[in-house]
PDB file of N, CA and C in Angstrom:
ATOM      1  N   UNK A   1      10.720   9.953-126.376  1.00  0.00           N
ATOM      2  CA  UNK A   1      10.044   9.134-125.393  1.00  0.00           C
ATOM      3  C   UNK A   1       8.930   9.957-124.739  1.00  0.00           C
ATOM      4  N   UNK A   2       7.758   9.118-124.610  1.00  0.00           N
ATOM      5  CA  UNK A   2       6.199   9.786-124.128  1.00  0.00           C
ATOM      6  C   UNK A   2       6.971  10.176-122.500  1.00  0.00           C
ATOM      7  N   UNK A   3       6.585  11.381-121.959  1.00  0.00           N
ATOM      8  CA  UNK A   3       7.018  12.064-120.703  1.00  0.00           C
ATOM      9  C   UNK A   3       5.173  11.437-120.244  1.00  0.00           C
ATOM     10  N   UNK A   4       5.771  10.663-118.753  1.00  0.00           N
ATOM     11  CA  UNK A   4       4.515  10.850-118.167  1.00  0.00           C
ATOM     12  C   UNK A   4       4.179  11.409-117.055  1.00  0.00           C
ATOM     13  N   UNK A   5       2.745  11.723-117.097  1.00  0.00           N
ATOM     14  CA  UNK A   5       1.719  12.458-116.461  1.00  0.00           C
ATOM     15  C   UNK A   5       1.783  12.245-114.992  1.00  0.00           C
ATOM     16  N   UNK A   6       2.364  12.822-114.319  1.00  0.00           N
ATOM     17  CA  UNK A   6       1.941  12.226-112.921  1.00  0.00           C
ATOM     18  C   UNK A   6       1.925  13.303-111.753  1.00  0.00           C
ATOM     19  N   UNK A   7       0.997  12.755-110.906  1.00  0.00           N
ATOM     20  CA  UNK A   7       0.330  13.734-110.240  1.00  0.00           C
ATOM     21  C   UNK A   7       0.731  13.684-108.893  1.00  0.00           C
ATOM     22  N   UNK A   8       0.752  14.842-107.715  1.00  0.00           N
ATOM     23  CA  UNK A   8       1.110  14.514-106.598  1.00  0.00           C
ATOM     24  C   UNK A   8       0.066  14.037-105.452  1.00  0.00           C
ATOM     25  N   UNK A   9       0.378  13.379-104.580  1.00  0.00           N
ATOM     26  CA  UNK A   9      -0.503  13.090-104.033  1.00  0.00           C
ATOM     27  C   UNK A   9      -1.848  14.042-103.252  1.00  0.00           C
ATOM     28  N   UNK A  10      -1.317  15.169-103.223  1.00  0.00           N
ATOM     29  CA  UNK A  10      -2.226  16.541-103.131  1.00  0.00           C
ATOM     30  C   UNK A  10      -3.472  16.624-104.152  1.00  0.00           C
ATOM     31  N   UNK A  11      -2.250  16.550-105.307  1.00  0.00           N
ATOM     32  CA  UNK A  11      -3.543  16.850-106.337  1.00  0.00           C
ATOM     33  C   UNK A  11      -4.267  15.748-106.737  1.00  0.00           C
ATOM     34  N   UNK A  12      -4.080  14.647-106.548  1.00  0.00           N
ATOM     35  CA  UNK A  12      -4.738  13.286-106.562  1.00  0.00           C
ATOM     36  C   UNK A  12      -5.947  13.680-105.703  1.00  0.00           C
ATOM     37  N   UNK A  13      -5.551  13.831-104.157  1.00  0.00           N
ATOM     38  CA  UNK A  13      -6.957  14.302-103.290  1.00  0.00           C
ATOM     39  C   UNK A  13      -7.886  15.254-104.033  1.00  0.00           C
ATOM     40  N   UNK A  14      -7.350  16.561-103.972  1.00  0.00           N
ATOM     41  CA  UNK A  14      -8.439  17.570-104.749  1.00  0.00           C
ATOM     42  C   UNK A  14      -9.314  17.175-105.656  1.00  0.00           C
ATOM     43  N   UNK A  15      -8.553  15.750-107.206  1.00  0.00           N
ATOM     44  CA  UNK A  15      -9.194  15.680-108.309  1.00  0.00           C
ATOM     45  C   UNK A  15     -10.098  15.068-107.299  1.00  0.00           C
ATOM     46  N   UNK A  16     -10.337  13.931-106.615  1.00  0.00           N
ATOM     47  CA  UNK A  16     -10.876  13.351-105.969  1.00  0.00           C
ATOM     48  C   UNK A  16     -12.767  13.724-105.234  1.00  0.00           C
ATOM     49  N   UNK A  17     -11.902  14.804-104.376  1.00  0.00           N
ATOM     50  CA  UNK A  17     -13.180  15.412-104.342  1.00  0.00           C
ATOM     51  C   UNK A  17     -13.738  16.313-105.497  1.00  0.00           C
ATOM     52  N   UNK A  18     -13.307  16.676-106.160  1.00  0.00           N
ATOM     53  CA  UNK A  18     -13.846  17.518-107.644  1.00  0.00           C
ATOM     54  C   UNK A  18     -14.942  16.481-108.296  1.00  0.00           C
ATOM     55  N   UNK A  19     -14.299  15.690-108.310  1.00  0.00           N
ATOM     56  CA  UNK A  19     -15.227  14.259-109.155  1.00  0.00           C
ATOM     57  C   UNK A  19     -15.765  13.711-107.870  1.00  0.00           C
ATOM     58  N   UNK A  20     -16.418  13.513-106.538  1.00  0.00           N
ATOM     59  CA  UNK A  20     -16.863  13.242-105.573  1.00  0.00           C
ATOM     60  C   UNK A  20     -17.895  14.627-106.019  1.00  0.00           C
ATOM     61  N   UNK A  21     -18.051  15.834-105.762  1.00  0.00           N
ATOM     62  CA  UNK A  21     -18.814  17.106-105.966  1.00  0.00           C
ATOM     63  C   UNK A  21     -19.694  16.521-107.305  1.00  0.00           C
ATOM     64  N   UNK A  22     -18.911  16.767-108.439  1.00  0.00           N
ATOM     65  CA  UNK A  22     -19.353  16.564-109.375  1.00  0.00           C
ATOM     66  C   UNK A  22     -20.491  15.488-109.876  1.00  0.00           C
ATOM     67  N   UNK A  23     -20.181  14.184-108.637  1.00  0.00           N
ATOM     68  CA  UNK A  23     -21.083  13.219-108.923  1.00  0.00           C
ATOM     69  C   UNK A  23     -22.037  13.369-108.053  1.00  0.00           C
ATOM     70  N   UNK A  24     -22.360  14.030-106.870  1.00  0.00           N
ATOM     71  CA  UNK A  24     -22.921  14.619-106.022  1.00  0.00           C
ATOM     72  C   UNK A  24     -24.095  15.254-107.054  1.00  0.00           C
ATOM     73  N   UNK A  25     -23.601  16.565-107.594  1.00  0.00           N
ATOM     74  CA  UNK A  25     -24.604  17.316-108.644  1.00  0.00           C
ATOM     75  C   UNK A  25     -25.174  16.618-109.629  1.00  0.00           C
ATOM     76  N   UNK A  26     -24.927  15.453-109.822  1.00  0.00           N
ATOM     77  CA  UNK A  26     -25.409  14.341-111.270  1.00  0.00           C
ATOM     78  C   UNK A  26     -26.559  13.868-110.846  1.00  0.00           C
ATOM     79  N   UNK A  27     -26.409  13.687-109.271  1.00  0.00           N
ATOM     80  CA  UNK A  27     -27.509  13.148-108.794  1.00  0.00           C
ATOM     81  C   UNK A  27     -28.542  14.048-108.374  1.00  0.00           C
ATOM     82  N   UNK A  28     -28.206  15.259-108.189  1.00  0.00           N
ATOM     83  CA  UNK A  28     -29.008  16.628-107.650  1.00  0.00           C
ATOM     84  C   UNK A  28     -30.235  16.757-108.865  1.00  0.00           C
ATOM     85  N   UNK A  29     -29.166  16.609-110.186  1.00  0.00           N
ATOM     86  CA  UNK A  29     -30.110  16.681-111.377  1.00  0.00           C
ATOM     87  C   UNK A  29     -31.700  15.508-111.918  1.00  0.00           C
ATOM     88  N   UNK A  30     -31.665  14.782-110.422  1.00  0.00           N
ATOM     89  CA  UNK A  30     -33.203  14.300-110.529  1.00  0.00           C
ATOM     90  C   UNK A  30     -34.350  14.829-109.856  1.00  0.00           C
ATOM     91  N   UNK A  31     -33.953  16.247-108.998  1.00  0.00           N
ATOM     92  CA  UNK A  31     -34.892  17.046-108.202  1.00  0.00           C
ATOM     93  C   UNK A  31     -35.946  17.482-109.603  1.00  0.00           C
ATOM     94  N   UNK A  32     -35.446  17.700-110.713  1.00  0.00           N
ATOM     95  CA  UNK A  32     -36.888  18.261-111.610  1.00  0.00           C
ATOM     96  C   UNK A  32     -37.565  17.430-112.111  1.00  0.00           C
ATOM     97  N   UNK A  33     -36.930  15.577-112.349  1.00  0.00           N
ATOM     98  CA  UNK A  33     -37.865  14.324-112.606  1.00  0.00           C
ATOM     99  C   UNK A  33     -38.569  14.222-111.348  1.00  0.00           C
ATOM    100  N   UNK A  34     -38.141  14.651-109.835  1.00  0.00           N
ATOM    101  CA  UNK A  34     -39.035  13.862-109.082  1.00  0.00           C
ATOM    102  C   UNK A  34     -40.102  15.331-108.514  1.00  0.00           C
ATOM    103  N   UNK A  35     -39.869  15.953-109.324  1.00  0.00           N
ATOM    104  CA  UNK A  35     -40.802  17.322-109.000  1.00  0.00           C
ATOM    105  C   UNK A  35     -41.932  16.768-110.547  1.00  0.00           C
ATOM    106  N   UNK A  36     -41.484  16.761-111.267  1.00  0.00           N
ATOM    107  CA  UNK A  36     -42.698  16.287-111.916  1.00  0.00           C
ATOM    108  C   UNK A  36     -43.404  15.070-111.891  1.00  0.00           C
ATOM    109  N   UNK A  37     -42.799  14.011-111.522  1.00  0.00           N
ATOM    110  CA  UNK A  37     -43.452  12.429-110.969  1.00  0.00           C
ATOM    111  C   UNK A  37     -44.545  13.144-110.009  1.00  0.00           C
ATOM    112  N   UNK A  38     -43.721  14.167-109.001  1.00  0.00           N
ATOM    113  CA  UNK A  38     -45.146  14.078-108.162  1.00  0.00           C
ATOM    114  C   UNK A  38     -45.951  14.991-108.465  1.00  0.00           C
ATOM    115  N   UNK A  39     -46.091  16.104-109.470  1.00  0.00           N
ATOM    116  CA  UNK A  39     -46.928  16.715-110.222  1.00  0.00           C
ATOM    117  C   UNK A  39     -48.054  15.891-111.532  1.00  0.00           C
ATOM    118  N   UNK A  40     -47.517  14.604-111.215  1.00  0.00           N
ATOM    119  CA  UNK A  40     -48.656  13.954-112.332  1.00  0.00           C
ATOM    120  C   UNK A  40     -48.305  13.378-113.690  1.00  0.00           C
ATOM    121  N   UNK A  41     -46.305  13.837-113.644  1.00  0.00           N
ATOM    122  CA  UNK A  41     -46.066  13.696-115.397  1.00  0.00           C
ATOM    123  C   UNK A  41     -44.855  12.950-115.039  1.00  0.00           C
ATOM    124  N   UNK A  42     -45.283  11.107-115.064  1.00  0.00           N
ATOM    125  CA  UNK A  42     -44.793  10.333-114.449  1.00  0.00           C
ATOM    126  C   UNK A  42     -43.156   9.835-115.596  1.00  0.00           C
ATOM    127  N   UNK A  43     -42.090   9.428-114.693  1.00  0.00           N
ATOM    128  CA  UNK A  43     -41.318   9.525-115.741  1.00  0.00           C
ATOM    129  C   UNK A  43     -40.766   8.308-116.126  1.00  0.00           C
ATOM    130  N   UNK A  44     -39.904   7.279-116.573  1.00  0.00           N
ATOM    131  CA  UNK A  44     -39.127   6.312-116.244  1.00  0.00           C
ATOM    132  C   UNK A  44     -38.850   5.916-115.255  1.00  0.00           C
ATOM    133  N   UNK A  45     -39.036   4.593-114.028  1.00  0.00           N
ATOM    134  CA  UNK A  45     -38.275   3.889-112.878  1.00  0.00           C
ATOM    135  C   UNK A  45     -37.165   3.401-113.015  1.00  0.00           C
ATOM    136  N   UNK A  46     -37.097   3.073-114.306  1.00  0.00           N
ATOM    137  CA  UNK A  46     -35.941   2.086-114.737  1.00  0.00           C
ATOM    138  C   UNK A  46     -34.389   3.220-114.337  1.00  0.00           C
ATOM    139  N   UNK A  47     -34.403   3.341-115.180  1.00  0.00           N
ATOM    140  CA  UNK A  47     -32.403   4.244-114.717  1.00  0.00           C
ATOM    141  C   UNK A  47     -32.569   4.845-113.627  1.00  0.00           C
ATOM    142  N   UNK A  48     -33.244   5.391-112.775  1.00  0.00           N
ATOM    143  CA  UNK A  48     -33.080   5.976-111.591  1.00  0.00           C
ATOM    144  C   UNK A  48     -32.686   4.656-110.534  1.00  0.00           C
ATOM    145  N   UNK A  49     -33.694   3.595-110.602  1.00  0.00           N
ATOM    146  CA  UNK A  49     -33.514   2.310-110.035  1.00  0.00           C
ATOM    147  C   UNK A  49     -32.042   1.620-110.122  1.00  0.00           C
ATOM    148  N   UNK A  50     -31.773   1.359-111.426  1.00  0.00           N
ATOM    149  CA  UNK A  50     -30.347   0.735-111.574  1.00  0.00           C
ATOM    150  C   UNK A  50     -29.618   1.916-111.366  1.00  0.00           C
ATOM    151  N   UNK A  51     -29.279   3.247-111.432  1.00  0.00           N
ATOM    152  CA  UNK A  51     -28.588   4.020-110.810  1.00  0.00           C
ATOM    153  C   UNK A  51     -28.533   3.798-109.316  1.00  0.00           C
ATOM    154  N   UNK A  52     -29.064   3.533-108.175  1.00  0.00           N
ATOM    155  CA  UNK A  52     -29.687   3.501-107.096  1.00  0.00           C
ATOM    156  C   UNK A  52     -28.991   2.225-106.634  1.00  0.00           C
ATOM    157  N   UNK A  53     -29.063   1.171-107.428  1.00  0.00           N
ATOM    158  CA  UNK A  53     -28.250  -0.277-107.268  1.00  0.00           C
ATOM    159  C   UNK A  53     -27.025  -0.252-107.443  1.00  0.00           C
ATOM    160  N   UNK A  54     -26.583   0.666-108.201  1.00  0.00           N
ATOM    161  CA  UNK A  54     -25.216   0.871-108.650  1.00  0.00           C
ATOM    162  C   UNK A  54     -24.377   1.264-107.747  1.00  0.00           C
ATOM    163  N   UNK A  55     -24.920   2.327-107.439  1.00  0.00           N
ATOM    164  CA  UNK A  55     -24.544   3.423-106.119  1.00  0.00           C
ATOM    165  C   UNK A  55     -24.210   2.779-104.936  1.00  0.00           C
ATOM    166  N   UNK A  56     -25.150   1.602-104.490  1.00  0.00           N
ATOM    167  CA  UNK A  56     -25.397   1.092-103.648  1.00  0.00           C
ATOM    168  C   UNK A  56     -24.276   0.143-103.953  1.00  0.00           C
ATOM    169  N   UNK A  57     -23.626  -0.591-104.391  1.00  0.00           N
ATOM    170  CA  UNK A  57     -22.569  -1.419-104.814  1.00  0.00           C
ATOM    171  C   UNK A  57     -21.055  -0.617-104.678  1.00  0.00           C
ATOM    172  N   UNK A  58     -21.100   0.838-105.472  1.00  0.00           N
ATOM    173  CA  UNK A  58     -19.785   1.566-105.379  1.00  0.00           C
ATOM    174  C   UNK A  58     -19.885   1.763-103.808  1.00  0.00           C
ATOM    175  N   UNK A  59     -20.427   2.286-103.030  1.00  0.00           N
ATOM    176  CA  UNK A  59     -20.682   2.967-101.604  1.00  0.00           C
ATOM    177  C   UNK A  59     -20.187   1.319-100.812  1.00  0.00           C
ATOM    178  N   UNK A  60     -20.827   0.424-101.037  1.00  0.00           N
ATOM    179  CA  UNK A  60     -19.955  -0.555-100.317  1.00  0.00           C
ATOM    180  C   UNK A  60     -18.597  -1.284-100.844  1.00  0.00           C
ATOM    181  N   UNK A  61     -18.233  -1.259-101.752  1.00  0.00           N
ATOM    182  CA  UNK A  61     -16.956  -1.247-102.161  1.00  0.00           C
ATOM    183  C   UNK A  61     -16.041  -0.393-101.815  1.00  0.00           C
ATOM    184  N   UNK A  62     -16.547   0.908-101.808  1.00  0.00           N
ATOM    185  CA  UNK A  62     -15.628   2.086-101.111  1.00  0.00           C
ATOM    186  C   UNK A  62     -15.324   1.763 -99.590  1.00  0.00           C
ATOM    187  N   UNK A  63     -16.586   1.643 -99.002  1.00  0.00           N
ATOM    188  CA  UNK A  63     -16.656   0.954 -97.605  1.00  0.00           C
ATOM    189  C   UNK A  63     -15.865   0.394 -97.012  1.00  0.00           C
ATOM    190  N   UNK A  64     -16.004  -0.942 -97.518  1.00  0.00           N
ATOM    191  CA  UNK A  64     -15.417  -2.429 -97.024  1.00  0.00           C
ATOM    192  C   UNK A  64     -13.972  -2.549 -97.610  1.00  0.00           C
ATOM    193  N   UNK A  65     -13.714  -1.729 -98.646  1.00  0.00           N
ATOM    194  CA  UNK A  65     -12.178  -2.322 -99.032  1.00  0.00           C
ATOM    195  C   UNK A  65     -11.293  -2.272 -98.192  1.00  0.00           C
ATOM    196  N   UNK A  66     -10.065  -2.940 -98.108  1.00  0.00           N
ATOM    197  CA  UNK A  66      -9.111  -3.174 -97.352  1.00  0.00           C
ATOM    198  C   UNK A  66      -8.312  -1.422 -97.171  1.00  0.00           C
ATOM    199  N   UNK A  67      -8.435  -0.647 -98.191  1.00  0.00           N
ATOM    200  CA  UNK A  67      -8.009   0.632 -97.498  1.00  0.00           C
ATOM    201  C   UNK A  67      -9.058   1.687 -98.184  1.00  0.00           C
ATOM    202  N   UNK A  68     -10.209   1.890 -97.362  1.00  0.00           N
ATOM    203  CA  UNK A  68     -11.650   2.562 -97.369  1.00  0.00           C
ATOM    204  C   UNK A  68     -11.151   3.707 -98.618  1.00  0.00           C
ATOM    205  N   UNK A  69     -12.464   4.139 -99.523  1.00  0.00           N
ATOM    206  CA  UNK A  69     -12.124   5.109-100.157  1.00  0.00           C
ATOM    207  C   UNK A  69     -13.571   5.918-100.604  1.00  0.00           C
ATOM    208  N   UNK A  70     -13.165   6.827 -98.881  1.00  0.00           N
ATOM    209  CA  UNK A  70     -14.697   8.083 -98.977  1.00  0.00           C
ATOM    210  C   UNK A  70     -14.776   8.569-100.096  1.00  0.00           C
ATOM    211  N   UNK A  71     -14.115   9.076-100.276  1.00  0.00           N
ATOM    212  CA  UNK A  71     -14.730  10.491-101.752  1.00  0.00           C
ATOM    213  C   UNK A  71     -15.467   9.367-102.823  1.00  0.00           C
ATOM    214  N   UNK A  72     -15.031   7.913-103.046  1.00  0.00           N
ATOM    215  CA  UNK A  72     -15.882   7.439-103.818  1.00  0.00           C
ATOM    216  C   UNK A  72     -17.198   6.600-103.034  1.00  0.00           C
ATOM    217  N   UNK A  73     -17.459   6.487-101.948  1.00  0.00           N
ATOM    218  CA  UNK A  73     -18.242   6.525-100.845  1.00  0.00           C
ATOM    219  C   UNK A  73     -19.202   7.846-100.502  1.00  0.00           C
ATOM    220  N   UNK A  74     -18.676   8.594-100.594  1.00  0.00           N
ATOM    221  CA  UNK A  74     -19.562  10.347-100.661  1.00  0.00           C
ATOM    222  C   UNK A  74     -20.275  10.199-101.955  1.00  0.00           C
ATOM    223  N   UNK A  75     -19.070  10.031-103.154  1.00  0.00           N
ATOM    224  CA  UNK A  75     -19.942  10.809-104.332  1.00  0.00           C
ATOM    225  C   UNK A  75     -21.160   9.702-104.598  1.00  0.00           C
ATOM    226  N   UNK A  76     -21.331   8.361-104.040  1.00  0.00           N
ATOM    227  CA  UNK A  76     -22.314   7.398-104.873  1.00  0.00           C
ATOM    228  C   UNK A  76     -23.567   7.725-103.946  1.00  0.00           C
ATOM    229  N   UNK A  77     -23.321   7.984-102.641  1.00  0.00           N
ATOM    230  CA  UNK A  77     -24.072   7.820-101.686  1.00  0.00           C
ATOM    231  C   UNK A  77     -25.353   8.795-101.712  1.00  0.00           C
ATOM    232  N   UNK A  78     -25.109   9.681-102.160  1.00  0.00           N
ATOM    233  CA  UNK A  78     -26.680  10.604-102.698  1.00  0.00           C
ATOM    234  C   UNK A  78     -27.635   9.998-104.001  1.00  0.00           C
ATOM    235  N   UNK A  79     -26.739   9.496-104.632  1.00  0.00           N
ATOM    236  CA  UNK A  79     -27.085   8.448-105.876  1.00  0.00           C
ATOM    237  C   UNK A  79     -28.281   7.310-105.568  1.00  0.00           C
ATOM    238  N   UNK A  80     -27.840   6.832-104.502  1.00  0.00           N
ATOM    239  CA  UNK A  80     -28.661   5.849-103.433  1.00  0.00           C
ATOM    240  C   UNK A  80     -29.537   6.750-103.258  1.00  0.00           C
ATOM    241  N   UNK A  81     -30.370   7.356-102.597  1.00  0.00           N
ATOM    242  CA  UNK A  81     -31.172   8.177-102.254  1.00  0.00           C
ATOM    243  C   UNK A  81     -32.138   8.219-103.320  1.00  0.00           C
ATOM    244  N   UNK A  82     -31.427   9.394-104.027  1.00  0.00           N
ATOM    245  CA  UNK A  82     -32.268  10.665-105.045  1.00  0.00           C
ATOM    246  C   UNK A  82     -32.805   9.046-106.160  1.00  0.00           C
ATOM    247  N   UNK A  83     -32.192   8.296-106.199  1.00  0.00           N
ATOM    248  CA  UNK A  83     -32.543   7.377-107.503  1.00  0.00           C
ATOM    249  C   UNK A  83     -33.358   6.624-106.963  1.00  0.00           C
ATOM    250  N   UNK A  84     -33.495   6.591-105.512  1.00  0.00           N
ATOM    251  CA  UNK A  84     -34.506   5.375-104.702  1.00  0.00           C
ATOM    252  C   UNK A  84     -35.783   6.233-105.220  1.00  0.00           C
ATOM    253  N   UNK A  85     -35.696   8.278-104.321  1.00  0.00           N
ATOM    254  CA  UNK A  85     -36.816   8.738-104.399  1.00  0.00           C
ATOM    255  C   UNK A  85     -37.468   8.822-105.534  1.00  0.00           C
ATOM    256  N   UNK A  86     -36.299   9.220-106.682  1.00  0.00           N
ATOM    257  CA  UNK A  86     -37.112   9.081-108.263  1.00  0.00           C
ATOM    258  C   UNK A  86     -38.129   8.012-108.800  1.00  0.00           C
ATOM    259  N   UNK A  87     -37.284   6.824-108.731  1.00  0.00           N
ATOM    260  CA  UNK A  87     -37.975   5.800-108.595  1.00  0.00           C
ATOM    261  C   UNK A  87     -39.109   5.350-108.261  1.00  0.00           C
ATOM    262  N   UNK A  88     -39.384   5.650-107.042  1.00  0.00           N
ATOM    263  CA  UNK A  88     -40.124   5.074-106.108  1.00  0.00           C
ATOM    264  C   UNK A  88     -41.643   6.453-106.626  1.00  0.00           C
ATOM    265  N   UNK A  89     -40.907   7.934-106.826  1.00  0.00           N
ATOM    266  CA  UNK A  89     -41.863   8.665-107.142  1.00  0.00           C
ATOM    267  C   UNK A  89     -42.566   8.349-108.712  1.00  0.00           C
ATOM    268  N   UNK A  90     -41.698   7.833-109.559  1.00  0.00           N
ATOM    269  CA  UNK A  90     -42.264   7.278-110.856  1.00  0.00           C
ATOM    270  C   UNK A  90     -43.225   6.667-110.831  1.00  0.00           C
ATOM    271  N   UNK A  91     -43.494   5.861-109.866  1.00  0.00           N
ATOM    272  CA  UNK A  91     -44.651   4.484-109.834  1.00  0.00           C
ATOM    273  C   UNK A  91     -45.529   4.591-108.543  1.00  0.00           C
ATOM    274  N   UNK A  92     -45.643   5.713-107.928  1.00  0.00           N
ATOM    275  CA  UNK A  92     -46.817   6.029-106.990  1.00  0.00           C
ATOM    276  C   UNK A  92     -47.695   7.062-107.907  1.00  0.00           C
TER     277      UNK A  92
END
């Protein structure tokens, strides 16, 4: 019989923020698209945009649910941002 996997509620938190960090830095990784948008070497709007909408959907779902859930509220919420500025730097 398959033995299952299960985790304590400790380590549930930690993975939590690990993957909250982690999605944090995913989004960090558009500082060199929006360093070159505004250097002249314009890039795609599109996925930064629907990234940006997305974000904006997880961050209020995390929000509003009946029992709130920050770390997935943290990790989307820079997502919102960096994908607005990408964006928005693509097409100026």
């Amino acid at each position: 019989m398959k033995e299952v996997l299960k985790m304590s509620e400790k380590q549930m938190k930690i993975l939590g923020w690990v993957a909250t960090f982690m999605s944090v830095m995913m989004y960090v990784s558009y500082f060199p698209q929006i360093m070159n948008n505004l250097a002249g070497q314009k890039g795609n709007f599109i996925q930064p945009l629907v990234a940006a909408i997305n974000c904006s959907l997880w961050v209020y779902y995390g929000l509003f649910k009946k029992e709130r859930d920050i770390p997935l509220a943290a990790a989307n919420a820079p997502g919102i941002v960096f994908g607005l500025v990408t964006a928005i730097t693509a097409l100026i």
